[in-house]
N, C-alpha and C. Protein backbone atom coordinates (compact mmCIF):
# COMPACT_ATOMS: atom_id res chain seq x y z
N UNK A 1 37.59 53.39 68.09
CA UNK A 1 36.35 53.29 68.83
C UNK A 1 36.68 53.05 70.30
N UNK A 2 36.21 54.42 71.37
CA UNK A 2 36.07 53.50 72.28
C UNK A 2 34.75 52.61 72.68
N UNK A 3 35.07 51.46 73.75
CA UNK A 3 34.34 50.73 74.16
C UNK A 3 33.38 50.82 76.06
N UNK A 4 32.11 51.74 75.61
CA UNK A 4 31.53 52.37 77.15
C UNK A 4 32.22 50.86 78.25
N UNK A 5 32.72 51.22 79.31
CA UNK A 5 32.88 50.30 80.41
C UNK A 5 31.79 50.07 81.12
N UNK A 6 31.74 48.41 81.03
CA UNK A 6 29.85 47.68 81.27
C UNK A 6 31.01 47.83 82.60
N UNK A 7 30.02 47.98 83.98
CA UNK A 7 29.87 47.94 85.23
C UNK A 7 30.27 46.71 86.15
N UNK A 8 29.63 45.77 84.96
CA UNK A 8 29.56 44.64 85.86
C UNK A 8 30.75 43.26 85.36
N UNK A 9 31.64 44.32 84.50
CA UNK A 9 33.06 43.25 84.14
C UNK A 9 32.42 42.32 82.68
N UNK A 10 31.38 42.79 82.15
CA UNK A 10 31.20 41.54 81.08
C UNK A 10 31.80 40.83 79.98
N UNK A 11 32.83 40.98 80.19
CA UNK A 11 33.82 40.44 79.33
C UNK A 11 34.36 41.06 78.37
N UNK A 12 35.25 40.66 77.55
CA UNK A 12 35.34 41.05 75.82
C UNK A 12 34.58 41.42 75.03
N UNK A 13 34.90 42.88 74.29
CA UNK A 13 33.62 43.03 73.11
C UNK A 13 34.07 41.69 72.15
N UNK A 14 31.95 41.98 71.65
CA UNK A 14 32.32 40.91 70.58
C UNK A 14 33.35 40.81 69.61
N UNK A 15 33.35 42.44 69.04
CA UNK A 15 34.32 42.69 68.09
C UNK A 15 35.57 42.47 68.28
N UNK A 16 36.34 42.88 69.80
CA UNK A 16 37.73 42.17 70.12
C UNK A 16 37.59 40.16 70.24
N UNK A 17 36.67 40.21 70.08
CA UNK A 17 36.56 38.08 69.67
C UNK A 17 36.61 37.59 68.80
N UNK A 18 36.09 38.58 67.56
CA UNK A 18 35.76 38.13 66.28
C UNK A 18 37.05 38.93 65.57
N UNK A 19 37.88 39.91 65.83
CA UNK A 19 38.98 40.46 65.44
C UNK A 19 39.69 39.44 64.49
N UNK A 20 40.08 38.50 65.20
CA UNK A 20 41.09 37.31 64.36
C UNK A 20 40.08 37.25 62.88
N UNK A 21 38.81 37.69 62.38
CA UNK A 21 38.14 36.74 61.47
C UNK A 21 37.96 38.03 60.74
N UNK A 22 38.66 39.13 61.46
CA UNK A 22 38.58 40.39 60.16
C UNK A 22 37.42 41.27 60.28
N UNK A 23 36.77 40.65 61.36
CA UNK A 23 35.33 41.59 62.16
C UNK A 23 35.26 42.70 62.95
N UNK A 24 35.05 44.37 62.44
CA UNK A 24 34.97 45.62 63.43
C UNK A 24 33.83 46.01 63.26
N UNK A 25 33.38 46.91 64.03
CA UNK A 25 32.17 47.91 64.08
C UNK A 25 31.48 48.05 63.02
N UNK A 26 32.42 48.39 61.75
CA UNK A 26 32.55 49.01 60.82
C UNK A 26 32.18 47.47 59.40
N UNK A 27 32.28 46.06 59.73
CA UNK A 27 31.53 45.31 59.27
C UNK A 27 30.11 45.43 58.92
N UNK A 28 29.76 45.17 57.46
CA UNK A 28 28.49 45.42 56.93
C UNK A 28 27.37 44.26 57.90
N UNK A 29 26.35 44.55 57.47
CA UNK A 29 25.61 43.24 58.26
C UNK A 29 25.30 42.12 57.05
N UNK A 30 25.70 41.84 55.61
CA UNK A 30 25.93 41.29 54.90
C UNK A 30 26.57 40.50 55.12
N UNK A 31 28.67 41.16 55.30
CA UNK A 31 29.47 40.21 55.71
C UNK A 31 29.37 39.51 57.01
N UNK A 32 28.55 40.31 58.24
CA UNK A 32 28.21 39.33 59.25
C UNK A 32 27.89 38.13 59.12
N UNK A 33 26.75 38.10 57.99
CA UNK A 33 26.38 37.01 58.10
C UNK A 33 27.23 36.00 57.89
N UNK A 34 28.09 35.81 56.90
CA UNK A 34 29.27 35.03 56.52
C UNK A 34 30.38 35.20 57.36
N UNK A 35 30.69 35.67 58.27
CA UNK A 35 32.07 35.46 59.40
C UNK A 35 31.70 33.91 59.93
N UNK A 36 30.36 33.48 59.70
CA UNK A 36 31.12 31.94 60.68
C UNK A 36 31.76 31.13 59.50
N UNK A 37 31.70 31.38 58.69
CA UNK A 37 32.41 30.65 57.35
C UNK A 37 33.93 31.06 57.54
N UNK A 38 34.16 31.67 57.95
CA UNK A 38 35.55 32.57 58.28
C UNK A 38 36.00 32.07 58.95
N UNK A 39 35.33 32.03 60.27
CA UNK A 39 35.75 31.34 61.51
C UNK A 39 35.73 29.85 61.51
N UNK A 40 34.90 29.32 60.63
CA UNK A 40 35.80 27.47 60.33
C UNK A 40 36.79 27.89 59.49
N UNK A 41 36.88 28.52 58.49
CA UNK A 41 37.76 28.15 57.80
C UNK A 41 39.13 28.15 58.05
N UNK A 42 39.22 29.24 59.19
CA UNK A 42 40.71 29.70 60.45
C UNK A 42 40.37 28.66 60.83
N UNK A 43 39.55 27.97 61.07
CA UNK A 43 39.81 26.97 62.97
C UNK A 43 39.81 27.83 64.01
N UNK A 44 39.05 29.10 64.22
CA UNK A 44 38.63 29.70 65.02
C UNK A 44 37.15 29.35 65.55
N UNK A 45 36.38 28.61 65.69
CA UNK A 45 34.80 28.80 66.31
C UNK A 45 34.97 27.74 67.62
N UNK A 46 34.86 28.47 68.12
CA UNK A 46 34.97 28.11 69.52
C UNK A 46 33.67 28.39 70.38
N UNK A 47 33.08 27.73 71.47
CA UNK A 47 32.26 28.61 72.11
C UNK A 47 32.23 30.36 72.03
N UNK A 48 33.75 30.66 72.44
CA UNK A 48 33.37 32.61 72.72
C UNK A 48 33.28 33.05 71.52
N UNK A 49 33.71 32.36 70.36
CA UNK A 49 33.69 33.34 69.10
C UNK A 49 32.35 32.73 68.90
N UNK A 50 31.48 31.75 68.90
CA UNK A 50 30.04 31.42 68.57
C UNK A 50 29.15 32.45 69.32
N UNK A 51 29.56 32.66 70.30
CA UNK A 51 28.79 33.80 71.20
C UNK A 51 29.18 35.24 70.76
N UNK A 52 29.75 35.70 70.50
CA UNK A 52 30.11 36.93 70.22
C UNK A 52 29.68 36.84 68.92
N UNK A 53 29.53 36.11 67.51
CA UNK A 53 29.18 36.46 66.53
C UNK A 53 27.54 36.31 66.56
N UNK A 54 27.00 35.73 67.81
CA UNK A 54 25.61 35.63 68.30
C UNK A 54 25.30 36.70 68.54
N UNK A 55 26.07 37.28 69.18
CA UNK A 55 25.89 39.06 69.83
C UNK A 55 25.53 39.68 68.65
N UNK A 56 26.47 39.43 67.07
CA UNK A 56 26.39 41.09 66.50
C UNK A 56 26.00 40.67 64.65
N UNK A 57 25.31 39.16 64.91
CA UNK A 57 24.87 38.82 63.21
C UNK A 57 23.58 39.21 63.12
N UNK A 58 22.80 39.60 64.40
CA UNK A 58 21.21 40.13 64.54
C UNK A 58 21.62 41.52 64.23
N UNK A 59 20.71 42.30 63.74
CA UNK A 59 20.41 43.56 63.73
C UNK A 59 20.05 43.88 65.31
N UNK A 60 18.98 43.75 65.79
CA UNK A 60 18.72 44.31 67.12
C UNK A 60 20.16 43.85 68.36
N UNK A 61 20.00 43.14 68.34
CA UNK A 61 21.47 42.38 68.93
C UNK A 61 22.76 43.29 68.96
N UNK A 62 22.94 43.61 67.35
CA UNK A 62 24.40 44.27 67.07
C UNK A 62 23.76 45.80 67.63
N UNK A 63 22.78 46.45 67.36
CA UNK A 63 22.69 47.46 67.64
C UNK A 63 22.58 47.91 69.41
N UNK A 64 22.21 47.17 69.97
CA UNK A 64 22.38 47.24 71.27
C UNK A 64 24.54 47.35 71.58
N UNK A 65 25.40 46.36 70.87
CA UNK A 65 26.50 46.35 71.07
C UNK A 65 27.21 47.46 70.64
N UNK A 66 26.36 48.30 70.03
CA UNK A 66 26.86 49.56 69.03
C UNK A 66 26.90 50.66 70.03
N UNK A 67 25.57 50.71 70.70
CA UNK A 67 25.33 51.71 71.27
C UNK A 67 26.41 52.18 72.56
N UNK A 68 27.04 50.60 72.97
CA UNK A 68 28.25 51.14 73.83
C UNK A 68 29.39 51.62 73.13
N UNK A 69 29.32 52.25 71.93
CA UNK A 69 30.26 52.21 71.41
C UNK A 69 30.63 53.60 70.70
N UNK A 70 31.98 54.29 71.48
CA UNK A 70 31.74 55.67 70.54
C UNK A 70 32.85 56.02 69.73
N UNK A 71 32.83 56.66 68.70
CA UNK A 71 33.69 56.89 67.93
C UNK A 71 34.25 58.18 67.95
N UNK A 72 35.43 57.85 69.02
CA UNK A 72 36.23 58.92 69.19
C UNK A 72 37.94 59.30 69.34
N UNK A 73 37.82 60.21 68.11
CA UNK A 73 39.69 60.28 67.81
C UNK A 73 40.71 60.72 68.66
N UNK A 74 40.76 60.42 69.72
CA UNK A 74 41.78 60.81 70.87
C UNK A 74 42.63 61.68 70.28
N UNK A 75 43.76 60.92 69.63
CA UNK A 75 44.93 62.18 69.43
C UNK A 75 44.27 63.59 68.90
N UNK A 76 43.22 63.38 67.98
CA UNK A 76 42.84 65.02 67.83
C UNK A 76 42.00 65.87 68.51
N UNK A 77 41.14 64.92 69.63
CA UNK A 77 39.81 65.59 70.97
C UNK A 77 40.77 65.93 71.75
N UNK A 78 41.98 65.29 72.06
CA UNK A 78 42.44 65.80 73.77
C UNK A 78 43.00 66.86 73.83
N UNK A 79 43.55 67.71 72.51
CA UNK A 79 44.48 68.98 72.68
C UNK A 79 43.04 69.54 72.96
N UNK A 80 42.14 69.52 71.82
CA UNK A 80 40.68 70.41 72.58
C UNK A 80 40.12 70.50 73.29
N UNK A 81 40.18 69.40 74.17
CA UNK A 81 39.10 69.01 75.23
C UNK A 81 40.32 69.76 76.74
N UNK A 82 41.36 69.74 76.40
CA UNK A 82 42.54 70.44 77.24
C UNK A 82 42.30 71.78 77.33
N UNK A 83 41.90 72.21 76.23
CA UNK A 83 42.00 73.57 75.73
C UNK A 83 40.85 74.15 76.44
N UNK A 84 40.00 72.98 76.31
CA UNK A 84 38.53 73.80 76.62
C UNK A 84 38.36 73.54 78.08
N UNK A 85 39.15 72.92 78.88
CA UNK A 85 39.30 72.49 80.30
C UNK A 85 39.74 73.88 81.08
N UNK A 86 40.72 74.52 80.32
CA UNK A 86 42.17 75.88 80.59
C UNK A 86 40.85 76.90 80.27
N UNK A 87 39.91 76.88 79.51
CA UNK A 87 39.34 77.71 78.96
C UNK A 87 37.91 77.91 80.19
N UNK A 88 37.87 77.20 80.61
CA UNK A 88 36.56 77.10 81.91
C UNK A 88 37.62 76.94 83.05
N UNK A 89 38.37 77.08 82.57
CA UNK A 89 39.15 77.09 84.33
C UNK A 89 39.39 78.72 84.76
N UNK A 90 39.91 79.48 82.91
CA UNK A 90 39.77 80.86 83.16
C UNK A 90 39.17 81.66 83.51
N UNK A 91 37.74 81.08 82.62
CA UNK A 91 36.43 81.83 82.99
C UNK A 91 35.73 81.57 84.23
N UNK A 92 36.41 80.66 85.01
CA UNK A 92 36.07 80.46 86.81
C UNK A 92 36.96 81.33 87.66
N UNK A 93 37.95 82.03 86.94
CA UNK A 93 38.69 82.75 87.33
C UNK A 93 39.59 82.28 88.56
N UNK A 94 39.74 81.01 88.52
CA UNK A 94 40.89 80.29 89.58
C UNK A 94 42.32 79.96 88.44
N UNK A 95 42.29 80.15 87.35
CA UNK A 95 43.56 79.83 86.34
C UNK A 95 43.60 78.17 86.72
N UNK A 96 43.29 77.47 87.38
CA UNK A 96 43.88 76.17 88.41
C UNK A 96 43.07 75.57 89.02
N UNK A 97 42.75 74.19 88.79
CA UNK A 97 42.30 73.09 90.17
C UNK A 97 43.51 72.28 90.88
N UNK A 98 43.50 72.65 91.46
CA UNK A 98 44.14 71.65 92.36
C UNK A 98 44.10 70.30 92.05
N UNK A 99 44.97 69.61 92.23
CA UNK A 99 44.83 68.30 91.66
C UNK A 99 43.67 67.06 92.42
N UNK A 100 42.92 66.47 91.93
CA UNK A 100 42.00 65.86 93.05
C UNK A 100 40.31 66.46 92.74
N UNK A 101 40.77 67.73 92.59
CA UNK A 101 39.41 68.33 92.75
C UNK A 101 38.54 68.73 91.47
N UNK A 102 37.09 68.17 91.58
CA UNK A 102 36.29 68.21 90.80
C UNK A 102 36.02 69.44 89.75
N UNK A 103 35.80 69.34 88.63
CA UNK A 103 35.51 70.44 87.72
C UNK A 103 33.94 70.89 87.65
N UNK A 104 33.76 72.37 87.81
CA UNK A 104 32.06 72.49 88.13
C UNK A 104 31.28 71.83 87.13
N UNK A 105 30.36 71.45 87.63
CA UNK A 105 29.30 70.24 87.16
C UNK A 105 29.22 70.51 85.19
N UNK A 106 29.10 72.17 85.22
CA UNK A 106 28.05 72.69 83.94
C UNK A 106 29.81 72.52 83.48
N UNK A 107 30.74 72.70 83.38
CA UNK A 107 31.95 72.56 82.78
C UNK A 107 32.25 71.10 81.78
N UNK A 108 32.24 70.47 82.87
CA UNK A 108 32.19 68.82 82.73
C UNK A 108 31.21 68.47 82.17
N UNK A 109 29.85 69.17 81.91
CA UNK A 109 28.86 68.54 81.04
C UNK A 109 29.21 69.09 79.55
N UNK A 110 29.48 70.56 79.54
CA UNK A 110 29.99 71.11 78.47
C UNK A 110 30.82 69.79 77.67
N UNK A 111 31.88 69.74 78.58
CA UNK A 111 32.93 69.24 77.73
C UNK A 111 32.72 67.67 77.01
N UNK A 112 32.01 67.20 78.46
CA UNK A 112 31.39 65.55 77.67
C UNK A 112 30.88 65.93 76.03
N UNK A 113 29.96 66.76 76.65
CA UNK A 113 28.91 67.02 75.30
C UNK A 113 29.54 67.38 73.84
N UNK A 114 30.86 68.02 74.43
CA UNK A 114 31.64 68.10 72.94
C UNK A 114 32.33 67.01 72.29
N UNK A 115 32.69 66.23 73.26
CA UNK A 115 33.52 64.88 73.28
C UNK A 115 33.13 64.21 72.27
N UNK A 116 31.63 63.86 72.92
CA UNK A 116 30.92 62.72 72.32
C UNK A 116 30.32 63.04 71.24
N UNK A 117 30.44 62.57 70.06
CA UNK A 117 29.50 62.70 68.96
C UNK A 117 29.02 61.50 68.93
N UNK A 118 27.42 61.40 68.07
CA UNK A 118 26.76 60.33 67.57
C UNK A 118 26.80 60.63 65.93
N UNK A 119 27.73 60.70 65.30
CA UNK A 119 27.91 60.91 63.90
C UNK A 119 27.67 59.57 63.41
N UNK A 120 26.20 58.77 63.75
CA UNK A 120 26.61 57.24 63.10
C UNK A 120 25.82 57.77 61.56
């Protein structure tokens, strides 16, 4: 999973806080509820892990933390997303950008758009 970059530095996802207690994305909202039982039973609950399991034991709560969140397989998108970079670079008929320089707008939207799936 990556994790969208908040703007304004907001810290650690919850899920990298709650990690030690066996907590990902991919946690039911069942076992949510029971991670603070987890987290005494480590000797993990601390203020940041009380806050971060505050973040994602709500439904509305966790789903807001979700939404920065996309699920995407690098090692197997980047040969494609390369491919399809070489492939709009052809059909611009420059073979080449220069290094530095921007890819046309409709290219770069293309390619986001393939990137990203919402397969939740």
């Amino acid at each position: 999973m990556i994790e969208d970059p908040s703007p304004d530095g907001g810290g650690p996802s919850p899920y990298d806080v709650l990690a030690p207690a066996g907590v990902t994305p991919w946690t039911t909202h069942r076992d949510m509820q029971d991670v603070s039982f987890e987290l005494l039973a480590r000797h993990l609950m601390t203020p940041a892990t009380q806050q971060a399991w505050d973040e994602v034991r709500g439904v509305r709560r966790r789903l807001l933390v979700d939404l920065l969140l996309y699920d995407v397989d690098l090692p197997a998108e980047l040969p494609l997303a390369a491919a399809d970079i070489d492939r709009e670079l052809a059909a611009a008929g420059t073979g080449r950008v220069p290094p530095g320089d921007p890819l046309p707008e409709e290219a770069l939207a293309r390619l986001l758009d393939d990137l990203i799936r919402f397969d939740v």
